[in-house]
Protein backbone atom coordinates (compact mmCIF):
# COMPACT_ATOMS: atom_id res chain seq x y z
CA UNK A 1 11.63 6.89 -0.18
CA UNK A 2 9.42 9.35 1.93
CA UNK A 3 10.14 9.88 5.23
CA UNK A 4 7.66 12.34 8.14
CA UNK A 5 9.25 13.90 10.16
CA UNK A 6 5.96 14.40 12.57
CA UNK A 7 4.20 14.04 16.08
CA UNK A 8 1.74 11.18 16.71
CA UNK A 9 -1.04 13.21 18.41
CA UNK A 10 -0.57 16.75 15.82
CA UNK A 11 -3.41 17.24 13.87
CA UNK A 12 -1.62 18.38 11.39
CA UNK A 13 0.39 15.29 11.27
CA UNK A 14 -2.29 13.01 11.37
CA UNK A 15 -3.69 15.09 7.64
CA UNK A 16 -0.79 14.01 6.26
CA UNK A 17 -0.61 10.54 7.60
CA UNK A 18 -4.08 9.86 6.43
CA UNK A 19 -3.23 11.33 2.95
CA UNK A 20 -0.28 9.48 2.65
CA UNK A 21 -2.85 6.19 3.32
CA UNK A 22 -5.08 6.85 1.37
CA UNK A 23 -2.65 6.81 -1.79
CA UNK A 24 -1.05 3.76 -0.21
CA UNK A 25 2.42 5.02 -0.52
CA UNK A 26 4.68 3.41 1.80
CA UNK A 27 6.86 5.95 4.26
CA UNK A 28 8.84 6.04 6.82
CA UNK A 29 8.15 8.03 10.11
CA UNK A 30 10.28 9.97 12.44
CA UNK A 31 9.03 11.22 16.00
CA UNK A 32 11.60 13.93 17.07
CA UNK A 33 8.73 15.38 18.94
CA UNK A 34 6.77 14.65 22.55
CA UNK A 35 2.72 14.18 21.53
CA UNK A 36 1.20 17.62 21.22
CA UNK A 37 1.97 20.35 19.20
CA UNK A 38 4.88 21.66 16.83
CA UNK A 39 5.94 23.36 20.07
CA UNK A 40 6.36 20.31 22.12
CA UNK A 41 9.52 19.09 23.90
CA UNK A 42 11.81 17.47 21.92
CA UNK A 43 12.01 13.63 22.17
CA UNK A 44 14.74 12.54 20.32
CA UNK A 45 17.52 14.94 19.80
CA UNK A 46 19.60 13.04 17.24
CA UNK A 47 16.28 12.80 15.05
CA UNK A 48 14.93 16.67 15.52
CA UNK A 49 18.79 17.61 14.51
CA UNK A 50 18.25 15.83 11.26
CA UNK A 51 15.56 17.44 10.65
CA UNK A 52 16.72 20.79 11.12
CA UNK A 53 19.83 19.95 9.33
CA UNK A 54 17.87 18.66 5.79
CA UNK A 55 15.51 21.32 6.44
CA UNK A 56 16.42 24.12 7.96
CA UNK A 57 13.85 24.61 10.33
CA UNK A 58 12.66 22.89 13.66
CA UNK A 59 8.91 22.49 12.34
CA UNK A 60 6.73 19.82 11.55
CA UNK A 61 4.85 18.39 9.95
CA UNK A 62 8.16 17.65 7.76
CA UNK A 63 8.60 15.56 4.15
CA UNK A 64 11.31 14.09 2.47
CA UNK A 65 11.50 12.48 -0.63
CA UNK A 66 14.61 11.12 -1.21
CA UNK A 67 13.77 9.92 -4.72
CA UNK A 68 12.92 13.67 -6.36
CA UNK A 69 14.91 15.44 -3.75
CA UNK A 70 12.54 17.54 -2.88
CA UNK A 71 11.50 18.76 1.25
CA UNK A 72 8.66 19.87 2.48
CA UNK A 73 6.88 21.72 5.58
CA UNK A 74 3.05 22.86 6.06
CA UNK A 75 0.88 19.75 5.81
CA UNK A 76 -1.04 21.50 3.27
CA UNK A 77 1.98 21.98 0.72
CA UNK A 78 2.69 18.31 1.75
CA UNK A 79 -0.59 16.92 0.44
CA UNK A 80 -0.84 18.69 -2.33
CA UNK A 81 2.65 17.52 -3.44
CA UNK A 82 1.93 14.19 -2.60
CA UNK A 83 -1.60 14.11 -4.20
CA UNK A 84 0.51 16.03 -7.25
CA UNK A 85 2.82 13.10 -7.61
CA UNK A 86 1.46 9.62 -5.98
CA UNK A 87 -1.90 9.60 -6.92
């Protein structure tokens, strides 16, 4: 299963969104953030603390593939591992 960890209205976001579209993989999506940037207020605690806890850092955009066990920031590293293995 992928999950984004992301913000609706973060451009950055939205790249991998789209990507993740176009390949028609299914996901799930996590908002820990307010819409804006990676510097916006945080909206849901209990979700931006499991992201921080997988990852290590309180950034996004943020993957995780539970199947290959593999994580993810940068939306560019993100769609080129996703265009790397679900295309």
């Amino acid at each position: 299963m992928l999950e984004l960890y992301q913000a609706e209205h973060c451009p950055h976001s939205a790249d991998v969104r789209e990507t993740l579209s176009e390949l028609g993989v299914s996901y799930v999506i996590h908002n820990p953030r307010l819409p804006g940037s990676e510097g916006g207020d945080v909206l849901n605690e209990q979700t931006q603390q499991m992201m921080t806890t997988i990852g290590g850092e309180d950034s996004i955009p943020f993957l995780v593939d539970t199947d290959r066990e593999e994580t993810l920031y940068e939306s560019e590293a993100i769609i080129d591992y996703l265009e790397t293995n679900y295309e």
